[in-house]
N, C-alpha and C. Protein backbone atom coordinates (compact mmCIF):
# COMPACT_ATOMS: atom_id res chain seq x y z
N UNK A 1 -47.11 44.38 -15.52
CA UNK A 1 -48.26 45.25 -15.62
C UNK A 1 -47.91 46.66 -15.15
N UNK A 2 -47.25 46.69 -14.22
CA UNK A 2 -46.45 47.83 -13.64
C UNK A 2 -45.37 48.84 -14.34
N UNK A 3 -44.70 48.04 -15.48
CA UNK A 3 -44.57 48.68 -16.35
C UNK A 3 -44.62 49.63 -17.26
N UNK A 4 -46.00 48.54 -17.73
CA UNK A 4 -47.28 48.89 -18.95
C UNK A 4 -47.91 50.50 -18.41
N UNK A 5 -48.67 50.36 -17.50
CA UNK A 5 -48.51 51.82 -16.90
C UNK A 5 -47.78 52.96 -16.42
N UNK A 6 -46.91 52.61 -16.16
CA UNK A 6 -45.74 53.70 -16.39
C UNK A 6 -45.09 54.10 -17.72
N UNK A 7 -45.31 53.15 -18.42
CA UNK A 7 -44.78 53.33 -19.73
C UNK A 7 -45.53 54.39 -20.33
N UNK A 8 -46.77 53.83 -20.40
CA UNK A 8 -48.03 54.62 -20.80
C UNK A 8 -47.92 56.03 -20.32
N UNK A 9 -48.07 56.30 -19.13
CA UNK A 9 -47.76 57.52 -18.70
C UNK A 9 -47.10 58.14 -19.15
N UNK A 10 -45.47 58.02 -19.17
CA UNK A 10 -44.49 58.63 -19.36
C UNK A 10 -44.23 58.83 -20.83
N UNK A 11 -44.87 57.97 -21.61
CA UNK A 11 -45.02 58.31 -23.07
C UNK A 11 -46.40 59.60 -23.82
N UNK A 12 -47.35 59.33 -22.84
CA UNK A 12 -48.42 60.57 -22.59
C UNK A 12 -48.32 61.55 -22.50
N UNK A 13 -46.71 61.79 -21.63
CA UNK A 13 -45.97 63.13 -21.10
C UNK A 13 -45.01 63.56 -22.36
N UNK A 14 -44.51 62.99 -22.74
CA UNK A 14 -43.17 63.34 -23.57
C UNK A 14 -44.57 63.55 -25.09
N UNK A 15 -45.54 63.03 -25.58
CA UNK A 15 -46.06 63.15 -26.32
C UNK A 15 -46.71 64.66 -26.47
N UNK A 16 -47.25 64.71 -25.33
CA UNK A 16 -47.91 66.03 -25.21
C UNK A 16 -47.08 66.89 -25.12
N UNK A 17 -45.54 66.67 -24.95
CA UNK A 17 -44.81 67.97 -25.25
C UNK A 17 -44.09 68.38 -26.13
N UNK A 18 -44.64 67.67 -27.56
CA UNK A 18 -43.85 67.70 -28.54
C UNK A 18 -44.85 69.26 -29.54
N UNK A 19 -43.77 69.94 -30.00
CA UNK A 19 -44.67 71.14 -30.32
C UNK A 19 -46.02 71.00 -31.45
N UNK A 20 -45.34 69.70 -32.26
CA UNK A 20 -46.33 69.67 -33.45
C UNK A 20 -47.25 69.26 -32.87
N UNK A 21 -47.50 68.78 -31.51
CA UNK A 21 -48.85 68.13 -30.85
C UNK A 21 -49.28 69.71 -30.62
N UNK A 22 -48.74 70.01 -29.87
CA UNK A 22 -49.05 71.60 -29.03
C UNK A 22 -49.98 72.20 -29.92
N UNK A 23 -49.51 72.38 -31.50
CA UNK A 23 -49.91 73.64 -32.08
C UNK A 23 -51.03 72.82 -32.64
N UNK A 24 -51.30 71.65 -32.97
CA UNK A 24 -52.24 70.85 -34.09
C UNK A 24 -53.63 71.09 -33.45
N UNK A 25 -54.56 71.62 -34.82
CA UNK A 25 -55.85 71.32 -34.44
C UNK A 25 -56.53 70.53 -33.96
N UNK A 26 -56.30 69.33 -34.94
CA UNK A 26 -56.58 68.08 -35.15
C UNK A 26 -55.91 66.83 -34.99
N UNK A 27 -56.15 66.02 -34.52
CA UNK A 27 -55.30 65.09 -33.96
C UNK A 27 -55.79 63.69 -34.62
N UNK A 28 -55.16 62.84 -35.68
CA UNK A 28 -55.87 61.68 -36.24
C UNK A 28 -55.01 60.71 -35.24
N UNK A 29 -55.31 59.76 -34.70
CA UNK A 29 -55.05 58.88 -33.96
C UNK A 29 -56.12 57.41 -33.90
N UNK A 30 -54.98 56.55 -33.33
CA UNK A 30 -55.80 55.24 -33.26
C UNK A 30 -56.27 55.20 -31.90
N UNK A 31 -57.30 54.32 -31.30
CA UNK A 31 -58.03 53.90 -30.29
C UNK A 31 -57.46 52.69 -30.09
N UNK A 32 -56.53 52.38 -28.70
CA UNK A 32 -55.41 51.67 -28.64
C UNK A 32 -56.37 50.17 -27.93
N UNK A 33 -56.15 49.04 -28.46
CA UNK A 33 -56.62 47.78 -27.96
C UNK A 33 -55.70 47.10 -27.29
N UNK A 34 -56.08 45.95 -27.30
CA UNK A 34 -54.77 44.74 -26.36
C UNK A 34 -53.84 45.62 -25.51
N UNK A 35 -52.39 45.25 -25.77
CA UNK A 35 -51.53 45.33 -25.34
C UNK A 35 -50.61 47.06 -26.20
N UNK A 36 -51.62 47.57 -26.97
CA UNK A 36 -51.26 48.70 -28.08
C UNK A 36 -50.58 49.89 -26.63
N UNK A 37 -50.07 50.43 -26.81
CA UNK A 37 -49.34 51.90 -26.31
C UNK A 37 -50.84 52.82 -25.67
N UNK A 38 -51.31 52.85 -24.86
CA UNK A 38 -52.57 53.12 -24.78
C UNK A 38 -52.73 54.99 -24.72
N UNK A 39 -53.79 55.16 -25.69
CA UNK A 39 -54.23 56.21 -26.11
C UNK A 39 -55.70 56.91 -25.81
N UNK A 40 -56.25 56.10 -24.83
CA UNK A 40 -57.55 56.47 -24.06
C UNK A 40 -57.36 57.98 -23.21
N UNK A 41 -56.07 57.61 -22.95
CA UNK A 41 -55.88 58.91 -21.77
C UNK A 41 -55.51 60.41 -22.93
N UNK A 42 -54.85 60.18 -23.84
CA UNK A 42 -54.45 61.11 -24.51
C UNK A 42 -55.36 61.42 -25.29
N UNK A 43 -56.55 60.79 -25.83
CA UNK A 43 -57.95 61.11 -26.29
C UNK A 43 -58.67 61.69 -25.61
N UNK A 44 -58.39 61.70 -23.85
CA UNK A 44 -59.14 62.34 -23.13
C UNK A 44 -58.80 63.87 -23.06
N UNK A 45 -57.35 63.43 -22.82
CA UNK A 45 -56.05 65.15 -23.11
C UNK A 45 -56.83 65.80 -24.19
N UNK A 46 -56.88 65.61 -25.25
CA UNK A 46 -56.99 66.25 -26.50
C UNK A 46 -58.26 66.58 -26.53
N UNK A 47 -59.36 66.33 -25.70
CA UNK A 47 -60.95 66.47 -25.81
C UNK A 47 -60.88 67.55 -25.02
N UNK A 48 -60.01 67.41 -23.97
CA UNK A 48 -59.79 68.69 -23.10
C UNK A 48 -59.30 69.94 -23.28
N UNK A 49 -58.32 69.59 -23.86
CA UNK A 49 -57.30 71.05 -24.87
C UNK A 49 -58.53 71.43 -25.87
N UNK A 50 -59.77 70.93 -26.05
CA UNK A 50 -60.10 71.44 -27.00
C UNK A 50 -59.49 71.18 -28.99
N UNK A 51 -59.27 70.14 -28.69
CA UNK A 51 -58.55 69.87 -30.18
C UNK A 51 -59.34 68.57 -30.53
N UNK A 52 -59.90 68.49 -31.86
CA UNK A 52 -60.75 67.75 -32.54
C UNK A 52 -60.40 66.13 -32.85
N UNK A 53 -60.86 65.17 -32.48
CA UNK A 53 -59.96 64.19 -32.96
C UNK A 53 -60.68 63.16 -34.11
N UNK A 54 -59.69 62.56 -34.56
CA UNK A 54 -60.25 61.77 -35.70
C UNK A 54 -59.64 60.13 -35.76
N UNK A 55 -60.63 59.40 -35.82
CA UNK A 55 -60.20 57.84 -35.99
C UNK A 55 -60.75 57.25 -36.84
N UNK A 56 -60.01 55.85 -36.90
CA UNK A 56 -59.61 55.13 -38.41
C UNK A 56 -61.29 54.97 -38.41
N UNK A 57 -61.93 54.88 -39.51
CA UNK A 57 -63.54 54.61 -39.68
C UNK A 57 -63.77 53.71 -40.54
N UNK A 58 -63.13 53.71 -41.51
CA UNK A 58 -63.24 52.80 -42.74
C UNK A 58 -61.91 51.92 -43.31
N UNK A 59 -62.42 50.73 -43.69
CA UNK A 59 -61.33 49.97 -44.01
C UNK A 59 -61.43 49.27 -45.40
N UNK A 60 -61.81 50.05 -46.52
CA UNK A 60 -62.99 49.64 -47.84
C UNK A 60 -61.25 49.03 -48.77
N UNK A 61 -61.36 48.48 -49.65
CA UNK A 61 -60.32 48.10 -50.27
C UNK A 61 -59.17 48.48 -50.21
N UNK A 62 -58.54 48.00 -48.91
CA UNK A 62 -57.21 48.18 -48.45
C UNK A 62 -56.98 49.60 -47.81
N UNK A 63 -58.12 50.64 -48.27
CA UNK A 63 -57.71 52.09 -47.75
C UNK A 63 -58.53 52.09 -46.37
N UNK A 64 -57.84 53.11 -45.62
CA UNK A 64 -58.39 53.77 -44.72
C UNK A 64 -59.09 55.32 -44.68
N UNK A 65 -60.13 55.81 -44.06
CA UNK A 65 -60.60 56.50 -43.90
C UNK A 65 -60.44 56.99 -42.61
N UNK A 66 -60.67 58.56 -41.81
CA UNK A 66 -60.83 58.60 -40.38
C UNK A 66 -61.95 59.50 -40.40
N UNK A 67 -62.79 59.34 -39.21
CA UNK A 67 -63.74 60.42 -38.89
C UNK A 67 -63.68 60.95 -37.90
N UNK A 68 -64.31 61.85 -37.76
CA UNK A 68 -64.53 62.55 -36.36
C UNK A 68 -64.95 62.21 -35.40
N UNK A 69 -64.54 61.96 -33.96
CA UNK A 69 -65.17 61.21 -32.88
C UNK A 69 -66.29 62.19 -32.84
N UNK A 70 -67.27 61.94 -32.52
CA UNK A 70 -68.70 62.47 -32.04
C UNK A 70 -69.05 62.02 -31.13
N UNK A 71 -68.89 61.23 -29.84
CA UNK A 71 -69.53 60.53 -29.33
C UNK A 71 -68.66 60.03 -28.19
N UNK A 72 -68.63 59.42 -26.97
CA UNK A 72 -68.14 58.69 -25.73
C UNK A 72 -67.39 57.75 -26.70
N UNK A 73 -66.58 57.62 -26.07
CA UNK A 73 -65.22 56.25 -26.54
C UNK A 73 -66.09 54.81 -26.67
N UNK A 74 -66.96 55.13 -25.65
CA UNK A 74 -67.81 53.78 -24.95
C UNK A 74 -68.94 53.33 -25.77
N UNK A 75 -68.78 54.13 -26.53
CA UNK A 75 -70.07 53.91 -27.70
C UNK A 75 -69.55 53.84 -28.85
N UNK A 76 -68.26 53.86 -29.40
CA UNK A 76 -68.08 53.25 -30.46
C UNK A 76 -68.49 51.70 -30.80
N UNK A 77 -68.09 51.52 -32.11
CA UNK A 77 -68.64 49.71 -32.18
C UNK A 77 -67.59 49.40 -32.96
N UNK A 78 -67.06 48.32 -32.45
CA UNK A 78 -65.83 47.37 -32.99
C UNK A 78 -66.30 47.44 -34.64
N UNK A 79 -65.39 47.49 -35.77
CA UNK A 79 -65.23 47.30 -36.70
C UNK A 79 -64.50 46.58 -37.27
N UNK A 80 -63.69 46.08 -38.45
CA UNK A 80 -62.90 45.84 -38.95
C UNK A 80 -61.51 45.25 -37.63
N UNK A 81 -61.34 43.88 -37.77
CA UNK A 81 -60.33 43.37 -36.45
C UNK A 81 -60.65 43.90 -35.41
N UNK A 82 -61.98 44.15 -35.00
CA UNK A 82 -62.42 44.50 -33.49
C UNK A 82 -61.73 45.86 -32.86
N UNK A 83 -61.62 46.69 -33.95
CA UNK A 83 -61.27 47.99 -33.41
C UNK A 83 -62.43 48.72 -33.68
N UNK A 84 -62.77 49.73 -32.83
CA UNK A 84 -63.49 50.96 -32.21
C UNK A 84 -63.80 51.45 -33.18
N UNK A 85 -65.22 51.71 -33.86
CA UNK A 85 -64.70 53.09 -35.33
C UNK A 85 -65.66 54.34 -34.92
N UNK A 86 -66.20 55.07 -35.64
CA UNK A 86 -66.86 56.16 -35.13
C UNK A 86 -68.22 55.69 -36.17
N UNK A 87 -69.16 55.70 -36.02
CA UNK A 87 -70.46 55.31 -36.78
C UNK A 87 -70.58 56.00 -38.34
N UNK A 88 -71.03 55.30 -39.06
CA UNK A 88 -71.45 55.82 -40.32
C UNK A 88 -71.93 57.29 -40.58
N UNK A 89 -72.51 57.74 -39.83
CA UNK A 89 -72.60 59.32 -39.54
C UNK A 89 -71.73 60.47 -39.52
N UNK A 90 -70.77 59.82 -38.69
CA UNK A 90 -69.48 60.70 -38.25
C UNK A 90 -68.77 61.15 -39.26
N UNK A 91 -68.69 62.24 -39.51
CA UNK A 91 -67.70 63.63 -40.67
C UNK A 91 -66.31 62.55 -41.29
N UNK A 92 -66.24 62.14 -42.19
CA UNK A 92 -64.97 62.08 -42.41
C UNK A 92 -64.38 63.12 -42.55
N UNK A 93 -62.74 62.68 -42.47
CA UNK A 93 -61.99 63.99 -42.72
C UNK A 93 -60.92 63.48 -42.87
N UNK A 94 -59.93 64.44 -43.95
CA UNK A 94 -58.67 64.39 -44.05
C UNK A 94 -57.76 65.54 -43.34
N UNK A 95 -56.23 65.03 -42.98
CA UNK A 95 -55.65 65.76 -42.03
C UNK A 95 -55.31 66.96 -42.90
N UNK A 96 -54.94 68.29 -42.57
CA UNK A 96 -53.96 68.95 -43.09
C UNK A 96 -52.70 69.61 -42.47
N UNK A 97 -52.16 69.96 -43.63
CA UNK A 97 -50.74 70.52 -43.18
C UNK A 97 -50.59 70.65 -41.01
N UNK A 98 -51.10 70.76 -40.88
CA UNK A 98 -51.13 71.27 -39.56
C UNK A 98 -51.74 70.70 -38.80
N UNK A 99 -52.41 69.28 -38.77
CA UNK A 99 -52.68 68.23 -38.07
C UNK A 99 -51.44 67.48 -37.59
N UNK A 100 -51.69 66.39 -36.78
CA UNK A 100 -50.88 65.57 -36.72
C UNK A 100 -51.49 63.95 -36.83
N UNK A 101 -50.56 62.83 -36.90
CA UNK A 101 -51.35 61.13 -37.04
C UNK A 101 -50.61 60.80 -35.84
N UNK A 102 -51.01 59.80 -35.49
CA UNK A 102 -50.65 59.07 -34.46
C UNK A 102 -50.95 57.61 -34.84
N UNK A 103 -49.75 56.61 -35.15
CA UNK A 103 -49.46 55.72 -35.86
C UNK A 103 -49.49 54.61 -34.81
N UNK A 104 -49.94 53.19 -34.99
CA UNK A 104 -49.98 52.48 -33.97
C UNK A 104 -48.77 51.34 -34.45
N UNK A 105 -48.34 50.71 -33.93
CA UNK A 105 -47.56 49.72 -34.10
C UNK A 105 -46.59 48.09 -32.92
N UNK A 106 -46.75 47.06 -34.29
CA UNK A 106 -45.89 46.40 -32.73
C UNK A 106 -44.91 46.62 -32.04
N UNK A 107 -43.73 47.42 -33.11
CA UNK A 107 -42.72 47.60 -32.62
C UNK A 107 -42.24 48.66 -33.60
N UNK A 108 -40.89 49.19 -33.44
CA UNK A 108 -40.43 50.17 -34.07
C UNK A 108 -39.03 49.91 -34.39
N UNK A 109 -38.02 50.45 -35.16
CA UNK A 109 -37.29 50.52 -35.02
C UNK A 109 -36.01 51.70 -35.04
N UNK A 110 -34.55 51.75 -35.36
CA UNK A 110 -34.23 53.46 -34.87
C UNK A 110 -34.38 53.76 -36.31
N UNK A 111 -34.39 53.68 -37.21
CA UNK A 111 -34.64 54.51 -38.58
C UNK A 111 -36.26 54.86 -38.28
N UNK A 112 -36.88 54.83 -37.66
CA UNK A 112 -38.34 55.08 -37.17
C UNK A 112 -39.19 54.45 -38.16
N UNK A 113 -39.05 53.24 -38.49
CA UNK A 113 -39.68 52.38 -39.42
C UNK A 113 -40.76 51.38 -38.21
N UNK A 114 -42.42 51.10 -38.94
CA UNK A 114 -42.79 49.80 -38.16
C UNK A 114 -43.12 49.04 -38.70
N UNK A 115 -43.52 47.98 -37.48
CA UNK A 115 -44.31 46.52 -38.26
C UNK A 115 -45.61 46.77 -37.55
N UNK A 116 -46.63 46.77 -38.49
CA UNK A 116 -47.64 46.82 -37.97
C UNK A 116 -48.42 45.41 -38.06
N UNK A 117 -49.69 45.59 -37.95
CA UNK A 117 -50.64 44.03 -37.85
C UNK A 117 -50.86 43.53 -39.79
N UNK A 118 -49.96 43.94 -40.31
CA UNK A 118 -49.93 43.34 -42.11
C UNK A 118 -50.46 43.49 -42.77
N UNK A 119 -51.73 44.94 -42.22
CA UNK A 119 -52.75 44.98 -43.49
C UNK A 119 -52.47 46.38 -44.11
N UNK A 120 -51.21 47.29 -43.98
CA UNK A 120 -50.81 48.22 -44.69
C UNK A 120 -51.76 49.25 -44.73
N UNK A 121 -52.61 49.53 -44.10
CA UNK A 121 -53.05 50.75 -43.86
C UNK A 121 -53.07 51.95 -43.64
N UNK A 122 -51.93 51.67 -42.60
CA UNK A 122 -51.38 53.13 -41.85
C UNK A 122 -50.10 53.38 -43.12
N UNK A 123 -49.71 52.50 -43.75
CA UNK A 123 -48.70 53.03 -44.56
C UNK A 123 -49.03 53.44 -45.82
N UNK A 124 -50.36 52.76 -46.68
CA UNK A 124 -50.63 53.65 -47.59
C UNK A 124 -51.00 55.17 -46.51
N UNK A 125 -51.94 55.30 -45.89
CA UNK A 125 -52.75 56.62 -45.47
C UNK A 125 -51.11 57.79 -45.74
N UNK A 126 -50.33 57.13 -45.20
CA UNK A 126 -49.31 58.15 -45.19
C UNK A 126 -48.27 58.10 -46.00
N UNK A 127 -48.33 57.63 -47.09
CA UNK A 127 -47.72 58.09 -48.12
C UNK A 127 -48.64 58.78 -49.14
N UNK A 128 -50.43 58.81 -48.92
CA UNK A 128 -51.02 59.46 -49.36
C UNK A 128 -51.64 60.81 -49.17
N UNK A 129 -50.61 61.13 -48.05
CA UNK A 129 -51.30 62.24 -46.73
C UNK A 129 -50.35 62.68 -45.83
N UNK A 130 -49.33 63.77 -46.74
CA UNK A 130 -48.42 63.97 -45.66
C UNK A 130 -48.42 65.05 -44.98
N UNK A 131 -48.01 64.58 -43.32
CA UNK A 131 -48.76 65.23 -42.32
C UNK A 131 -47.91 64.51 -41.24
N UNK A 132 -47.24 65.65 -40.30
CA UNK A 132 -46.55 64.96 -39.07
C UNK A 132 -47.06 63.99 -38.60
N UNK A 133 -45.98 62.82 -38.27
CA UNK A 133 -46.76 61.47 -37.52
C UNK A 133 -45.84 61.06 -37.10
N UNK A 134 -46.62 60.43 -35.71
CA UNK A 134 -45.73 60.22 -34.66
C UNK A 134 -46.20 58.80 -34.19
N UNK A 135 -44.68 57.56 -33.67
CA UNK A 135 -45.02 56.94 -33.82
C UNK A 135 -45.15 56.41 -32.18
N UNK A 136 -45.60 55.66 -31.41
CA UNK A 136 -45.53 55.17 -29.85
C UNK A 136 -45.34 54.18 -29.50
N UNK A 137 -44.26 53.80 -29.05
CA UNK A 137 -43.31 52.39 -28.77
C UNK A 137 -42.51 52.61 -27.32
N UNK A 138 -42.92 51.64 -26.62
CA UNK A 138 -42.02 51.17 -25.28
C UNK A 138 -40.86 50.70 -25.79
N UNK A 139 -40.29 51.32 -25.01
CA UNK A 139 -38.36 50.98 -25.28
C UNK A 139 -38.25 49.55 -25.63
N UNK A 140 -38.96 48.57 -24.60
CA UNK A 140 -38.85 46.93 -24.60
C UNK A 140 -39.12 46.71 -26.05
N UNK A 141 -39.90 47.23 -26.53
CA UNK A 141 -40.29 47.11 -27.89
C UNK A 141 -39.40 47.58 -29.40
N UNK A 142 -38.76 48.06 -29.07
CA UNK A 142 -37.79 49.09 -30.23
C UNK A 142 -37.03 47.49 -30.44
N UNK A 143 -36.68 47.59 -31.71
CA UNK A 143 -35.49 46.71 -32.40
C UNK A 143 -34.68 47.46 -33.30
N UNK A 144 -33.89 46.57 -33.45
CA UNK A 144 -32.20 46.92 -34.33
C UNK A 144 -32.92 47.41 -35.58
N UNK A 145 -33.64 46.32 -36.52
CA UNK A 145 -34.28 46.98 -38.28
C UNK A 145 -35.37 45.90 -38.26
N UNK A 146 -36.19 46.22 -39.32
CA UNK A 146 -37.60 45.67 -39.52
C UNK A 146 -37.55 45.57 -40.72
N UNK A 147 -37.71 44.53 -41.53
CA UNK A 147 -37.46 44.38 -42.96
C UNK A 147 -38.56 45.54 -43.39
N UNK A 148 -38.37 45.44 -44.81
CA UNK A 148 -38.91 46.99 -45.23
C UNK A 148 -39.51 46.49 -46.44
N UNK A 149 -41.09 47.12 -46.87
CA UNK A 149 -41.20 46.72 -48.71
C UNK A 149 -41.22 48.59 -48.91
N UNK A 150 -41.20 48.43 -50.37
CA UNK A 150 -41.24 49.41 -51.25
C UNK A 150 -42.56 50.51 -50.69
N UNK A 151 -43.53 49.92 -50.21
CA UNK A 151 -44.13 51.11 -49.82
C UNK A 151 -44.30 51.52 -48.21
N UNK A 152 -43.49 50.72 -47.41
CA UNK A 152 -43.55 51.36 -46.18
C UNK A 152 -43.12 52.37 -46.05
N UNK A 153 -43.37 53.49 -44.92
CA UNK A 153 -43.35 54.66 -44.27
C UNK A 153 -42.76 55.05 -43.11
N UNK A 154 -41.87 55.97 -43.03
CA UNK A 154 -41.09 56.03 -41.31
C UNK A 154 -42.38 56.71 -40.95
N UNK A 155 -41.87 57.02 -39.83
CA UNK A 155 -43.26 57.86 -38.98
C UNK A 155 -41.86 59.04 -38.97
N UNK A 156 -42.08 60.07 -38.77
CA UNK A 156 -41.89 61.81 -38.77
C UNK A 156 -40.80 61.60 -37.49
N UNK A 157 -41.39 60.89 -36.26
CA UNK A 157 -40.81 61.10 -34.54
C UNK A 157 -41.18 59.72 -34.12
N UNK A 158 -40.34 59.40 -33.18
CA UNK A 158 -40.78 57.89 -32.38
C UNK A 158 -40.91 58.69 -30.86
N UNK A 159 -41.90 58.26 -29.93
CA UNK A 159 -42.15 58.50 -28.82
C UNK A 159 -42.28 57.44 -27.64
N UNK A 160 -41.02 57.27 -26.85
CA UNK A 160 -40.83 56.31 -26.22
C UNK A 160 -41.07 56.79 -24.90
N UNK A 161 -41.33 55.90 -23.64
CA UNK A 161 -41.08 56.13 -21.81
C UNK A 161 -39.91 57.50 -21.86
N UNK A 162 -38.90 56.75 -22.47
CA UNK A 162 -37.91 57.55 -22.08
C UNK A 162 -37.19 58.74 -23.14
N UNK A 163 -37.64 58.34 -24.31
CA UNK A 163 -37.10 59.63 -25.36
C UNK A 163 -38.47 59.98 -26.87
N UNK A 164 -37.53 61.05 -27.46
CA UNK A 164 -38.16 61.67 -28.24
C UNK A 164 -37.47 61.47 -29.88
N UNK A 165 -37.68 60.56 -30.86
CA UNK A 165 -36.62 60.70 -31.30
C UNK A 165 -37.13 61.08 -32.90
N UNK A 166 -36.60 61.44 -33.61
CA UNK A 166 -36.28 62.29 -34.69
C UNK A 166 -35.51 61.70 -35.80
N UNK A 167 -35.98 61.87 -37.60
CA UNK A 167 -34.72 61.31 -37.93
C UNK A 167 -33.52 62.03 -38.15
């Protein structure tokens, strides 16, 4: 558990100092559950800097949508696999040039490829939407290769405890 929080931390730090975070308006990111790379604190960062954020909202035939948080974290309502969404109300929006994503995953590997939870979401969004994205993985977590189909997606940067990495 002792870890898990330091990990967290130290991946919070190296995240926030990456420039494409620095300069981005907008920040599309996931709302981290279970055991995910946790992103509560860096949702809080980014509310603070003043930079807009946006999460996954819709999950309609295989695509994803994100909207605009409007509202306390604490008041979202589980959606789709019991993740957080922002209410039917909330602005959708697409990223641009000058946003950044923030990609969730189980693991990663060094070609900056992931495996995510199998429902291909995050990998259409970003082959339909290109836009720096960064991916967040504890070192314990990184592997050698991750089999690959035809439409998976590297992420842009991997952001680990201990590094920053690039392809």
């Amino acid at each position: 558990m002792e870890y898990i929080k330091e990990s967290d931390s130290a991946i919070l730090q190296n995240l926030i100092s990456l420039p494409e975070f620095v300069s981005a308006p907008r920040v599309f990111t996931y709302l981290s559950i279970g055991r995910e790379v946790d992103t509560r604190n860096f949702i809080e960062y980014c509310q603070c800097a003043g930079k807009q954020i946006a999460l996954p909202a819709d999950f309609d035939n295989g695509r994803m949508n994100f909207a605009l948080l409007n509202c306390e974290l604490s008041e979202l309502s589980p959606g789709m696999y019991g993740i957080p969404i922002p209410d039917s109300k909330s602005e959708r929006v697409s990223p641009s040039a000058f946003d950044i994503i923030v990609v969730p995953a189980l693991c990663y590997d060094s070609c900056l490829y992931r495996l995510g939870r199998g429902g291909g979401y995050f990998d259409r969004y970003l082959s339909e939407h290109r836009v720096f994205s960064v991916g967040l993985c504890r070192e314990a977590l990184l592997v050698g290769a991750i089999p690959k189909e035809d439409f998976d997606v590297p992420v842009s940067c991997l952001v680990t405890e201990k590094r920053i990495a690039r392809p």
